[in-house]
Structures are given as structure tokens and as C-alpha cells.
PDB file of N, CA and C in Angstrom:
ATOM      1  N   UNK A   1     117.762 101.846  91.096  1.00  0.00           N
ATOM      2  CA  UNK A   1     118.833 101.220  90.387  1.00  0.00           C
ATOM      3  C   UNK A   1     119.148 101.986  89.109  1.00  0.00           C
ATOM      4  N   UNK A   2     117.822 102.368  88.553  1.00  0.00           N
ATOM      5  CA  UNK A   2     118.249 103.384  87.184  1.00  0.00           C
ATOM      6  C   UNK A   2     119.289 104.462  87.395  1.00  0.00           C
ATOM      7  N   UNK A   3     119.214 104.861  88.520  1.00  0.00           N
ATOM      8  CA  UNK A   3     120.050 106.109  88.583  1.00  0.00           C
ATOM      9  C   UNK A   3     121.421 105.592  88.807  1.00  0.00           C
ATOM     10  N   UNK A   4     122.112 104.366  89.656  1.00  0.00           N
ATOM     11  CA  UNK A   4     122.875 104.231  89.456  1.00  0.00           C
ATOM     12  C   UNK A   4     123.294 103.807  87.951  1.00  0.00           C
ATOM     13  N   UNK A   5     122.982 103.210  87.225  1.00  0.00           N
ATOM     14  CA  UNK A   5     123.283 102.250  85.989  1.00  0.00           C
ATOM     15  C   UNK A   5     123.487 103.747  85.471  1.00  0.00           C
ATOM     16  N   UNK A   6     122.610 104.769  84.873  1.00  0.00           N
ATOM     17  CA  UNK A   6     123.115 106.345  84.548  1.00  0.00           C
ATOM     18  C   UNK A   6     124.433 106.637  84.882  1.00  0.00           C
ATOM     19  N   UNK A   7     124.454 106.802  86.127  1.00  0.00           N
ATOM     20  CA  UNK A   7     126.079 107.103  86.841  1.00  0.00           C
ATOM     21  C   UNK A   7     126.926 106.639  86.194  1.00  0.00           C
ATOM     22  N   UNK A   8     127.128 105.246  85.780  1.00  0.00           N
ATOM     23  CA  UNK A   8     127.798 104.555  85.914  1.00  0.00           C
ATOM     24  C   UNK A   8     127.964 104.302  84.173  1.00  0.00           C
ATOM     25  N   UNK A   9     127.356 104.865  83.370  1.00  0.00           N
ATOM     26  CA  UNK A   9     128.013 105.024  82.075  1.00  0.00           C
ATOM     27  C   UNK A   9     127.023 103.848  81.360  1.00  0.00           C
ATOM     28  N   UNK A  10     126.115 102.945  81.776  1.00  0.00           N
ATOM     29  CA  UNK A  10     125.916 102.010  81.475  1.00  0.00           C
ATOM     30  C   UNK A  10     124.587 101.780  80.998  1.00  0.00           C
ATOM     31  N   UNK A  11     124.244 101.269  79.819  1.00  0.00           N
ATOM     32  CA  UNK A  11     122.807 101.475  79.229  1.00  0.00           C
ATOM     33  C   UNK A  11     121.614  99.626  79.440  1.00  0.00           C
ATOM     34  N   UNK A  12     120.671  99.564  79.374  1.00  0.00           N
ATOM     35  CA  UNK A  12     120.341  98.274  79.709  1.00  0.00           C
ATOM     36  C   UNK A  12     120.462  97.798  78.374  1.00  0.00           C
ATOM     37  N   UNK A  13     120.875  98.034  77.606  1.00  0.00           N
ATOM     38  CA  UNK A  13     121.222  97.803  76.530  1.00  0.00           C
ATOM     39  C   UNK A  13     122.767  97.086  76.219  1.00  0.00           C
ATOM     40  N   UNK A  14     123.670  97.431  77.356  1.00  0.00           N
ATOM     41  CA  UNK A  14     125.059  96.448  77.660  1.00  0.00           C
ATOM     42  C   UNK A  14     124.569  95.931  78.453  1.00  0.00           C
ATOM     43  N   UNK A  15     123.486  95.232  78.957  1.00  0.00           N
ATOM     44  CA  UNK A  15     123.160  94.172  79.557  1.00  0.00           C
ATOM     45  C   UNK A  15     124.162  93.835  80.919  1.00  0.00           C
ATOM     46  N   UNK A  16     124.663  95.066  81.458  1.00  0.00           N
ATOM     47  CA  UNK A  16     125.127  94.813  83.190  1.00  0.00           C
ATOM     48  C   UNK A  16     124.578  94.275  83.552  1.00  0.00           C
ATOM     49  N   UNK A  17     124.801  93.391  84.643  1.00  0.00           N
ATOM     50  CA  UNK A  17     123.749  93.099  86.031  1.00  0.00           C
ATOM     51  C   UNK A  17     123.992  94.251  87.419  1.00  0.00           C
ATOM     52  N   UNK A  18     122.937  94.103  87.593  1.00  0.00           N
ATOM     53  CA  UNK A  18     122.576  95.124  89.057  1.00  0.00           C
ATOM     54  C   UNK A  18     123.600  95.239  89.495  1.00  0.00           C
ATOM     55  N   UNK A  19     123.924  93.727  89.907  1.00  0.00           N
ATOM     56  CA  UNK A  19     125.354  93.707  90.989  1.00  0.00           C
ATOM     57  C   UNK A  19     126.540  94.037  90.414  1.00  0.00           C
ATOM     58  N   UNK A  20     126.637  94.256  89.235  1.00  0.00           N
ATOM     59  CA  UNK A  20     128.175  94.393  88.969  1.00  0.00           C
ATOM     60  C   UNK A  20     128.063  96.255  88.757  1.00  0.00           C
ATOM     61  N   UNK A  21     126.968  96.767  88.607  1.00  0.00           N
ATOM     62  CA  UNK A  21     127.177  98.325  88.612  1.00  0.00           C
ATOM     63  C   UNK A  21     126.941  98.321  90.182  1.00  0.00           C
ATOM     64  N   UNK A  22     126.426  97.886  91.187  1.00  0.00           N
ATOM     65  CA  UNK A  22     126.816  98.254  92.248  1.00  0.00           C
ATOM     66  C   UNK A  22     128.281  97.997  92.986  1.00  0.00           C
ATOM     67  N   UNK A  23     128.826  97.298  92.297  1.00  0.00           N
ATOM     68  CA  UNK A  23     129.946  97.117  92.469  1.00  0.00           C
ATOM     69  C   UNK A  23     131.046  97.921  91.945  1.00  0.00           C
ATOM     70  N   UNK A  24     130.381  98.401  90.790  1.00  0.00           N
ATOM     71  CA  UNK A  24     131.676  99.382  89.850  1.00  0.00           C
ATOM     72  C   UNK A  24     131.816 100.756  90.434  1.00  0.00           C
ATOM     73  N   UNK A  25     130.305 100.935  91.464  1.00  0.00           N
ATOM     74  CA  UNK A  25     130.512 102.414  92.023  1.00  0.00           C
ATOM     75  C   UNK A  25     130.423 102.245  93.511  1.00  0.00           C
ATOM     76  N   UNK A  26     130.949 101.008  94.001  1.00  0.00           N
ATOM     77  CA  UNK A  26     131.209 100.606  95.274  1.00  0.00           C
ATOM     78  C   UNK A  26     130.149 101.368  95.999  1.00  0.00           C
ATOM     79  N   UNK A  27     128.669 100.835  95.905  1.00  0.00           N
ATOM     80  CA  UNK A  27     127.828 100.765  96.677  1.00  0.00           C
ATOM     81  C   UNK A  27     127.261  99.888  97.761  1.00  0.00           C
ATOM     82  N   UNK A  28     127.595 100.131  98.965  1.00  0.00           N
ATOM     83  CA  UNK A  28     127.157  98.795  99.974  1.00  0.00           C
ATOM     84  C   UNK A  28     125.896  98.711 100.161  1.00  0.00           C
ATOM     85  N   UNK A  29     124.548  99.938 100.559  1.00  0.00           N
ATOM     86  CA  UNK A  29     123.698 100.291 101.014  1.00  0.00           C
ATOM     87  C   UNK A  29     122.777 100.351  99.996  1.00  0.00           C
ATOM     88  N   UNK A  30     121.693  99.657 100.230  1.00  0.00           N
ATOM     89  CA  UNK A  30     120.509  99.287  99.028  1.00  0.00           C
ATOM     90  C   UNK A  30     118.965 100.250  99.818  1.00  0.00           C
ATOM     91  N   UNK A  31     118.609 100.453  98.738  1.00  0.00           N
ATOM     92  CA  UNK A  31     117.002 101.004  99.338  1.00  0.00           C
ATOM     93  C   UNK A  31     116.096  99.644 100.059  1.00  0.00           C
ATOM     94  N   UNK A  32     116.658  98.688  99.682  1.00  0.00           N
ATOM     95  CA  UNK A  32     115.895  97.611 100.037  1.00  0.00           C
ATOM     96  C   UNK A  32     116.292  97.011 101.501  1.00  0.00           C
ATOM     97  N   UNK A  33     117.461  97.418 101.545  1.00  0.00           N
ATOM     98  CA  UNK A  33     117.881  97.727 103.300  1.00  0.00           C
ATOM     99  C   UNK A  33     116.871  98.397 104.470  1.00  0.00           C
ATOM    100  N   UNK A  34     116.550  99.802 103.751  1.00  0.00           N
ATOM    101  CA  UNK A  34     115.879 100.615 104.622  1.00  0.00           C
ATOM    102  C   UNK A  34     114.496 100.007 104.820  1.00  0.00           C
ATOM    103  N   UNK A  35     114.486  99.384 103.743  1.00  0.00           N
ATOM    104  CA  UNK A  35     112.287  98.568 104.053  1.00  0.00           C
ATOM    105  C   UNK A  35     112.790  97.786 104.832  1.00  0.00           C
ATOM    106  N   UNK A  36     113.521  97.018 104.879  1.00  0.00           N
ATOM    107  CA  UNK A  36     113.457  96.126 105.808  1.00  0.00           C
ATOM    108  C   UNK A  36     113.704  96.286 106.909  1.00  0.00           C
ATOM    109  N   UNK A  37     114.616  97.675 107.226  1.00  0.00           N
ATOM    110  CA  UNK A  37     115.121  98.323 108.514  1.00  0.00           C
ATOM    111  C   UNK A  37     113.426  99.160 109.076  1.00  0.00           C
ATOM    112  N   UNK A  38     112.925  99.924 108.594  1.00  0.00           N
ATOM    113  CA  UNK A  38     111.724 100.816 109.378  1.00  0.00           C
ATOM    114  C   UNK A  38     111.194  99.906 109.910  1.00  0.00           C
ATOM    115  N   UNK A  39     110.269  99.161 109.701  1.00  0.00           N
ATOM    116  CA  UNK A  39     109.423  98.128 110.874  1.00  0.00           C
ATOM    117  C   UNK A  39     109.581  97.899 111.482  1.00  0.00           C
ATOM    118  N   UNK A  40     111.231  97.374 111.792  1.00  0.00           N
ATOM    119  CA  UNK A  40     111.297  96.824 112.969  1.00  0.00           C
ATOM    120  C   UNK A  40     112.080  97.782 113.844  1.00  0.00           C
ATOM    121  N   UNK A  41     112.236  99.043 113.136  1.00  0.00           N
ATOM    122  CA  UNK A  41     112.509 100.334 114.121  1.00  0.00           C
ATOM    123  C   UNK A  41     111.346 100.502 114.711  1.00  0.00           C
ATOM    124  N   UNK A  42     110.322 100.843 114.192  1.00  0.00           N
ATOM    125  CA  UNK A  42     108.290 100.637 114.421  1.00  0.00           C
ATOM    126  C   UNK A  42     107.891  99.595 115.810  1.00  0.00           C
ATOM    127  N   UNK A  43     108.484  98.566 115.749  1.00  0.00           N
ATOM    128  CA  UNK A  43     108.614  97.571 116.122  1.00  0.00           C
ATOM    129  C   UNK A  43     108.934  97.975 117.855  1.00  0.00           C
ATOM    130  N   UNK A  44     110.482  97.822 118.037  1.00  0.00           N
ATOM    131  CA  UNK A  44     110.802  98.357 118.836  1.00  0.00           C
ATOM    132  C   UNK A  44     110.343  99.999 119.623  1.00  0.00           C
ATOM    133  N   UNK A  45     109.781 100.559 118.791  1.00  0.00           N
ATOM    134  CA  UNK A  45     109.079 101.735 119.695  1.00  0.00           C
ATOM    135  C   UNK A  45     108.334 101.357 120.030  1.00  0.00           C
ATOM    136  N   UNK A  46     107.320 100.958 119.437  1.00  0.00           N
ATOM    137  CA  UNK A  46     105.525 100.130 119.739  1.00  0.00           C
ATOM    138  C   UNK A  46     106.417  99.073 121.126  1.00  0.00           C
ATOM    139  N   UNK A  47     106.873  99.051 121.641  1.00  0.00           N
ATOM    140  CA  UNK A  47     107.167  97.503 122.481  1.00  0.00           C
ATOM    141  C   UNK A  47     107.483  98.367 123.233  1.00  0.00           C
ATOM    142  N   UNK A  48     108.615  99.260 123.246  1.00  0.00           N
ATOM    143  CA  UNK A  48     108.921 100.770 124.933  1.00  0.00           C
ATOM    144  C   UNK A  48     107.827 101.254 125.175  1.00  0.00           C
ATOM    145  N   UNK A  49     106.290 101.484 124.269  1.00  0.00           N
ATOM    146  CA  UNK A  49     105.469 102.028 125.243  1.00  0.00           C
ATOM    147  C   UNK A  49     104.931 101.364 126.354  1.00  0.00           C
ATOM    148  N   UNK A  50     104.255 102.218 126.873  1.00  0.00           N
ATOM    149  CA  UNK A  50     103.357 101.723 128.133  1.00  0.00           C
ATOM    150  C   UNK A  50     102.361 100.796 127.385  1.00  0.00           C
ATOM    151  N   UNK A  51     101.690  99.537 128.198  1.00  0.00           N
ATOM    152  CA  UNK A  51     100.595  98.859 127.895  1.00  0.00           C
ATOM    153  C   UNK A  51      99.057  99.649 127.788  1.00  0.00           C
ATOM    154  N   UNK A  52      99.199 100.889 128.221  1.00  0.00           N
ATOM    155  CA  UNK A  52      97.980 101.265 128.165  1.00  0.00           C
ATOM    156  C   UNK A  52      98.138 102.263 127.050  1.00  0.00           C
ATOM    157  N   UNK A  53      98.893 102.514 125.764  1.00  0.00           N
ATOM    158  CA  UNK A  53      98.736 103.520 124.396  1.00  0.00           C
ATOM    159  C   UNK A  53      98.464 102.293 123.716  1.00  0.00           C
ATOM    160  N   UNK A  54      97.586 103.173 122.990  1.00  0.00           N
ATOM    161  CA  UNK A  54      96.902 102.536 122.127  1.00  0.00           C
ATOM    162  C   UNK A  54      97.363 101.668 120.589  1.00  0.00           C
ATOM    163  N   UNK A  55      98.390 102.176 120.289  1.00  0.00           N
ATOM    164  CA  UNK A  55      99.553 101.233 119.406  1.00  0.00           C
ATOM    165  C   UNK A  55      99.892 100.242 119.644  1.00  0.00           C
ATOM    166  N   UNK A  56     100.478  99.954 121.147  1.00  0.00           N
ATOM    167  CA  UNK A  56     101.231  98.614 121.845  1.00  0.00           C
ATOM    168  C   UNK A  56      99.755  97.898 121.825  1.00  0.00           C
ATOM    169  N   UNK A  57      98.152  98.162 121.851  1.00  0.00           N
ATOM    170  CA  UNK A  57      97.078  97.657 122.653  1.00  0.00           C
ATOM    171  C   UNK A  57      96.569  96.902 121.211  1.00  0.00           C
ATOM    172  N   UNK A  58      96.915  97.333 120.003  1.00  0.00           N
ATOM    173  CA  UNK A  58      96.792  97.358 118.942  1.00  0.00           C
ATOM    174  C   UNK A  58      97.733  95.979 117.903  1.00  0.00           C
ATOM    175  N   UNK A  59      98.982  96.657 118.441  1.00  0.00           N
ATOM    176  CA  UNK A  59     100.249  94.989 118.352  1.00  0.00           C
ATOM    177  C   UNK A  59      99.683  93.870 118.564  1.00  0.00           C
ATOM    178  N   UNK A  60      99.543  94.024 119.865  1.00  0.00           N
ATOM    179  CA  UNK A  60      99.215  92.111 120.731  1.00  0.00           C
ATOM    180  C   UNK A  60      97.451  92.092 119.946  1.00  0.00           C
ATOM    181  N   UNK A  61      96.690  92.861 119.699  1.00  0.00           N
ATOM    182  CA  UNK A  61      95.252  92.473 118.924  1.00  0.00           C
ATOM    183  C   UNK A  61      95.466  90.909 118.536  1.00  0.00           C
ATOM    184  N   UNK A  62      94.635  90.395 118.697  1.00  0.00           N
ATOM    185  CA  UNK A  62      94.584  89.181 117.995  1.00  0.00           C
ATOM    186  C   UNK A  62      92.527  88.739 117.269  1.00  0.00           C
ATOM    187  N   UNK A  63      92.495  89.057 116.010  1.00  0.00           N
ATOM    188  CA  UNK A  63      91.345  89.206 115.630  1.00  0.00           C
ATOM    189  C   UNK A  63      90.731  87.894 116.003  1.00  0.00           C
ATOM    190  N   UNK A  64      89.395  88.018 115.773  1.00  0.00           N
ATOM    191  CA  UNK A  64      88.511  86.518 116.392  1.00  0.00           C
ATOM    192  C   UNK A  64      87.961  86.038 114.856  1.00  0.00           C
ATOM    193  N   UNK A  65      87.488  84.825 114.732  1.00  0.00           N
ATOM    194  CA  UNK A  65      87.005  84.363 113.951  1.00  0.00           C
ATOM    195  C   UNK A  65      88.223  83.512 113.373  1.00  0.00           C
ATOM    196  N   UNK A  66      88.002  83.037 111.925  1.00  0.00           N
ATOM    197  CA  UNK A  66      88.367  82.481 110.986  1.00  0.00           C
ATOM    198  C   UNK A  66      89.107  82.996 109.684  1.00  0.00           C
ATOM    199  N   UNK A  67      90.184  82.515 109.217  1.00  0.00           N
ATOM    200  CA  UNK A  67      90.560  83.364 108.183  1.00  0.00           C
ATOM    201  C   UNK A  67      90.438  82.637 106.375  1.00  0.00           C
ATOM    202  N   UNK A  68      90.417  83.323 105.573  1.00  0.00           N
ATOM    203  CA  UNK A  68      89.956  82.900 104.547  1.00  0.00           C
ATOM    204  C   UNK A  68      90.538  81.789 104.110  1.00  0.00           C
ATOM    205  N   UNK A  69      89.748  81.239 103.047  1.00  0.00           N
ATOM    206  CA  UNK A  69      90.303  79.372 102.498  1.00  0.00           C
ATOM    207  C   UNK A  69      91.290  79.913 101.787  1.00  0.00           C
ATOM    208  N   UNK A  70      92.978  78.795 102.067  1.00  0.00           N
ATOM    209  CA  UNK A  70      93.835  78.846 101.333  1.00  0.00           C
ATOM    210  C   UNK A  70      94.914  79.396 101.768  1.00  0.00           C
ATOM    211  N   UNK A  71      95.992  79.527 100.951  1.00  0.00           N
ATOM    212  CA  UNK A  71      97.150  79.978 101.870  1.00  0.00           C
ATOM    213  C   UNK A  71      97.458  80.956 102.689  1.00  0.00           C
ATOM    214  N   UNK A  72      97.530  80.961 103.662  1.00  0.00           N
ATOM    215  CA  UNK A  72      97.274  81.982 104.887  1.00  0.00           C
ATOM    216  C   UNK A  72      98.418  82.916 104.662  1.00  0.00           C
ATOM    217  N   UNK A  73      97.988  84.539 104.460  1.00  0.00           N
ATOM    218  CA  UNK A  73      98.646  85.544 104.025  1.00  0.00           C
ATOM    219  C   UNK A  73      99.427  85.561 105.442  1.00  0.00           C
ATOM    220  N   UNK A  74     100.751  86.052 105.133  1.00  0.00           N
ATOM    221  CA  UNK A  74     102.162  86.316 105.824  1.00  0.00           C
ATOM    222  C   UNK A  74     101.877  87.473 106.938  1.00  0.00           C
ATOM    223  N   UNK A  75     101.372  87.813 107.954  1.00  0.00           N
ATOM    224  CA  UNK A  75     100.994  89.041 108.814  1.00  0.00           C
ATOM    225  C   UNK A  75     101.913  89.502 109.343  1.00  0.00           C
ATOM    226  N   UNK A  76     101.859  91.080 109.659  1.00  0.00           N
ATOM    227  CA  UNK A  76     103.005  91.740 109.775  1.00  0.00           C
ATOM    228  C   UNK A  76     103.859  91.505 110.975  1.00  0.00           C
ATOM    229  N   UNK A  77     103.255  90.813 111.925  1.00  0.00           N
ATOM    230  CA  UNK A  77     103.763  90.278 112.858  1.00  0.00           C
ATOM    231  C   UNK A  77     104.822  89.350 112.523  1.00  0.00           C
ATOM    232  N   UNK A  78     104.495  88.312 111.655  1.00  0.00           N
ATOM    233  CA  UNK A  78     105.100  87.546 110.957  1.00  0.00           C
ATOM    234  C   UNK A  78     106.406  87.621 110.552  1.00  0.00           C
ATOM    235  N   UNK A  79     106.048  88.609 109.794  1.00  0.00           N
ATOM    236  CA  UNK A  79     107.018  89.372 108.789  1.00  0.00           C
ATOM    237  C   UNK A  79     108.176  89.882 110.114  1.00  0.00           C
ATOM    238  N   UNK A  80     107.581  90.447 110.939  1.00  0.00           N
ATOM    239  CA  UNK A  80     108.698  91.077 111.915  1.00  0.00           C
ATOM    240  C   UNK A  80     109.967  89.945 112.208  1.00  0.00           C
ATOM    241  N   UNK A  81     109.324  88.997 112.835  1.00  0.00           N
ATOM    242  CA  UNK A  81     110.068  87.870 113.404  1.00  0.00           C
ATOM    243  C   UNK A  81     110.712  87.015 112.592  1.00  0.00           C
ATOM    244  N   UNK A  82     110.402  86.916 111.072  1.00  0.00           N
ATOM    245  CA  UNK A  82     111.131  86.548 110.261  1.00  0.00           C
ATOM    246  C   UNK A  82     112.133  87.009 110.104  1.00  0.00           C
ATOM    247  N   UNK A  83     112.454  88.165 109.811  1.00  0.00           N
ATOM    248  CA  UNK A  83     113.522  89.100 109.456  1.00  0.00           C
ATOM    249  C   UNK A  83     114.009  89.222 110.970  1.00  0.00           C
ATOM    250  N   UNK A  84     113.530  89.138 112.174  1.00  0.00           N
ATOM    251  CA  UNK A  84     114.555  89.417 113.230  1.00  0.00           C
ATOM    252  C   UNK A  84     115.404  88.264 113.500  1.00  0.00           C
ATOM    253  N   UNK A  85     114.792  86.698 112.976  1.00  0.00           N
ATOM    254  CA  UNK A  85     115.355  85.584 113.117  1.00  0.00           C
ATOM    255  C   UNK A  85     116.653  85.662 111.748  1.00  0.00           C
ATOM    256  N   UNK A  86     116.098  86.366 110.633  1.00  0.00           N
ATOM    257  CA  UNK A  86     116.979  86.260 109.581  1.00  0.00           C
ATOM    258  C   UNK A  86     118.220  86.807 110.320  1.00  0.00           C
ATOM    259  N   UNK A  87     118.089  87.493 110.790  1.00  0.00           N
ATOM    260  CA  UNK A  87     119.058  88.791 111.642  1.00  0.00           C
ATOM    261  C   UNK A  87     120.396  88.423 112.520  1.00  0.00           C
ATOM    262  N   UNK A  88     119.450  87.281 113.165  1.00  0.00           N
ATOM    263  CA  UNK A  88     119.686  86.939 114.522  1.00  0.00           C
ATOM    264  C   UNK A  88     119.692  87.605 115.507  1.00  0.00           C
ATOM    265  N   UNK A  89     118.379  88.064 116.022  1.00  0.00           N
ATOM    266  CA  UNK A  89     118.269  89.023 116.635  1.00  0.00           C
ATOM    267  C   UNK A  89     117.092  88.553 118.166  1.00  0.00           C
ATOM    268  N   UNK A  90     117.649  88.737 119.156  1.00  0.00           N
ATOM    269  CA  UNK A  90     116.762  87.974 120.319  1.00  0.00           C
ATOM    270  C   UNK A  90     115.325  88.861 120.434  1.00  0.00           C
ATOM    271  N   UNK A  91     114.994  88.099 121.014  1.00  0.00           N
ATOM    272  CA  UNK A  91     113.265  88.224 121.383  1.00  0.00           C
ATOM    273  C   UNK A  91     112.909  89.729 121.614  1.00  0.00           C
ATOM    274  N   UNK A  92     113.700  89.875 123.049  1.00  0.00           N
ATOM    275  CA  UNK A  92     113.550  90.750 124.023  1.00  0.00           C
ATOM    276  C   UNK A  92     114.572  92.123 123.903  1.00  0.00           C
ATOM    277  N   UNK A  93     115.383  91.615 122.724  1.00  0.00           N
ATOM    278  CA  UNK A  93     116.490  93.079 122.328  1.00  0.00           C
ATOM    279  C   UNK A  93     116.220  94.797 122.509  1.00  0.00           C
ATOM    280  N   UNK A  94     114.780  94.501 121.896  1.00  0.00           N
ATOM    281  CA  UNK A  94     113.915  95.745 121.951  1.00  0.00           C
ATOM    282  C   UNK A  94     114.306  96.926 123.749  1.00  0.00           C
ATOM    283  N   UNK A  95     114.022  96.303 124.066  1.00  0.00           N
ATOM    284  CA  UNK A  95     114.400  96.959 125.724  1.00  0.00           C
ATOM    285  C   UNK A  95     115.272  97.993 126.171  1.00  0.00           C
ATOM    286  N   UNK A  96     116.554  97.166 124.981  1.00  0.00           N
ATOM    287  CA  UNK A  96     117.752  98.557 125.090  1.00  0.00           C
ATOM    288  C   UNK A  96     117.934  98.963 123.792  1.00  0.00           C
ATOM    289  N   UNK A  97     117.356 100.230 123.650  1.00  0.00           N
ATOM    290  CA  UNK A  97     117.350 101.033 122.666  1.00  0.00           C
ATOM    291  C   UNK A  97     118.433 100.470 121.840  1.00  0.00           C
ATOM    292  N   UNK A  98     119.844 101.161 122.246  1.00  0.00           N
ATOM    293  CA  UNK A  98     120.962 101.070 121.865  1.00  0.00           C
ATOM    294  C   UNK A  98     121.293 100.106 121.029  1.00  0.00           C
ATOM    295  N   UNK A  99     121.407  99.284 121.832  1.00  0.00           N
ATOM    296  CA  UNK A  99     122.121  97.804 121.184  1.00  0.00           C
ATOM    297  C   UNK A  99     120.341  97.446 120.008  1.00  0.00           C
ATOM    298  N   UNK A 100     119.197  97.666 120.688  1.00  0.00           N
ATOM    299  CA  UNK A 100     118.427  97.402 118.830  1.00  0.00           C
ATOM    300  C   UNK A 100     118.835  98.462 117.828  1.00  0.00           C
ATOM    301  N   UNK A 101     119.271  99.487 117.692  1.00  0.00           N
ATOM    302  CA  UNK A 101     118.932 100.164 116.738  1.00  0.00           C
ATOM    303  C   UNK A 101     120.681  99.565 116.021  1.00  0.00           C
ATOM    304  N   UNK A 102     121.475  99.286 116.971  1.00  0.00           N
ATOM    305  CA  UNK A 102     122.756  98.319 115.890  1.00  0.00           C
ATOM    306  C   UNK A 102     122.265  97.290 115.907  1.00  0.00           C
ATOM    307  N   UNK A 103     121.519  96.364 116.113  1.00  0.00           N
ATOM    308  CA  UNK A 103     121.335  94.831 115.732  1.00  0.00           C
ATOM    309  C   UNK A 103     120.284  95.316 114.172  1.00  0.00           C
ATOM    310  N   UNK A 104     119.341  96.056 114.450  1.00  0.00           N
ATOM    311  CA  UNK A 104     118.707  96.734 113.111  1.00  0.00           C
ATOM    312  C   UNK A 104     119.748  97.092 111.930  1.00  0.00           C
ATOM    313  N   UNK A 105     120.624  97.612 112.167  1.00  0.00           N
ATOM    314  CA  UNK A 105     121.383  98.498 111.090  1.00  0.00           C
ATOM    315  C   UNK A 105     121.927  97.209 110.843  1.00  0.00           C
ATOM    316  N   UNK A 106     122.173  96.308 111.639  1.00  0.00           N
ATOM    317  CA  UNK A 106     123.477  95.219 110.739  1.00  0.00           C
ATOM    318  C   UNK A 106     122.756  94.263 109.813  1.00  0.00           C
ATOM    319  N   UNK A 107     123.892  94.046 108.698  1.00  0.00           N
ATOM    320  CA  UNK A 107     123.402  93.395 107.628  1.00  0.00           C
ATOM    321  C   UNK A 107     122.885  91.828 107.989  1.00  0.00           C
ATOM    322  N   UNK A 108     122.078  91.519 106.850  1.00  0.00           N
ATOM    323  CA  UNK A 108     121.208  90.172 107.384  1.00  0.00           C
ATOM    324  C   UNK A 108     122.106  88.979 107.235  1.00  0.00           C
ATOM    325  N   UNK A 109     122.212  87.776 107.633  1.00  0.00           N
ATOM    326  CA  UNK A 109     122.928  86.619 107.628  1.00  0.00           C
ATOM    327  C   UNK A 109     122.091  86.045 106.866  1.00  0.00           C
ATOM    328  N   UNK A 110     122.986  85.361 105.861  1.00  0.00           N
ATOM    329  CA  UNK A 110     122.732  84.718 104.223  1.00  0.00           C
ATOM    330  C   UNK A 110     122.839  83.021 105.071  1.00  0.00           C
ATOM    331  N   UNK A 111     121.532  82.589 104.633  1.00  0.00           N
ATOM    332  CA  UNK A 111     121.438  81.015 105.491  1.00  0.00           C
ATOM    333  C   UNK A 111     121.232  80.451 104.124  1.00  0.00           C
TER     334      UNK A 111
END
């Protein structure tokens, strides 16, 4: 963000907000897009392999035992299906390349 606010003539010292210098230099595309986009590019490759590489064998893992007292940390699995539901994005999309890597690129639906 620093580098835009630079660009853009503007010191944190005029107290802009984020959004209005991304707006003054008509920026659509955030770095915070792309984190949320790799994984579930990750995602979808790990799911085209075969069941027998060791990545896909690794996905479905499901550890044994018990997990620590208290609020149960968010797992990346988790995390996937959150953001594919944020998305609206079906289960099984993964399958055809194509059409995931545009359901990935498109922007998230504000609920």
C-alpha cells in the first residue's frame, strides 16, 4: 500500500484512507487477492493427481488423537472451503481445469 500512497502524491500525514488512494489511481487488484487466490490454485492441482502421489495421500490425512483445550485453530482445509463457499464455488469444480482457474480469479461475493 506504501508504494501506492507514494504514487499517488499522498503522505500518511493527509490522513487518506487506503481506499480512496486506490481509487485515485484506479486500482482493482490487491495483493491480498493473490493469497487468497494460490491455495486454492494448490488446491485444485493436489485433487487432479492420482490417489497414489503423495500430496493428494497427504490432503485427505486425517491426524488421530485429540486436539488441544480451547478454540480449535481454523485448518487449512478449512480455510479452503471457506473461501470456496465465500466464492461460490462447487465442490467438485476442481475437475475442469478451465472453468476453476476462472471461478479462482473471480472476485469474492460480499455476504
Amino acid at each position: 500500500m506504501d508504494y501506492w500512497r507514494r504514487a499517488a502524491g499522498k503522505s500518511r500525514l493527509d490522513r487518506v484512507r487506503n481506499e480512496s488512494i486506490l481509487d485515485i489511481m484506479k486500482v482493482d487488484h490487491r495483493v491480498t487477492d493473490d493469497i487468497k487466490e494460490k491455495p486454492l490454485r494448490w488446491y485444485g492441482h493436489v485433487q487432479r493427481m492420482g490417489d497414489e502421489r503423495l500430496p493428494k495421500q497427504v490432503l485427505h490425512w486425517m491426524p488421530h488423537g485429540r486436539r488441544r483445550r480451547g478454540r480449535p485453530r481454523l485448518s487449512w482445509r478449512e480455510g479452503i472451503t471457506g473461501e470456496m463457499r465465500a466464492r461460490g464455488m462447487e465442490e467438485n469444480l476442481w475437475e475442469d481445469r478451465e472453468r476453476w482457474r476462472l471461478e479462482i480469479r473471480r472476485r469474492r461475493r460480499t455476504l
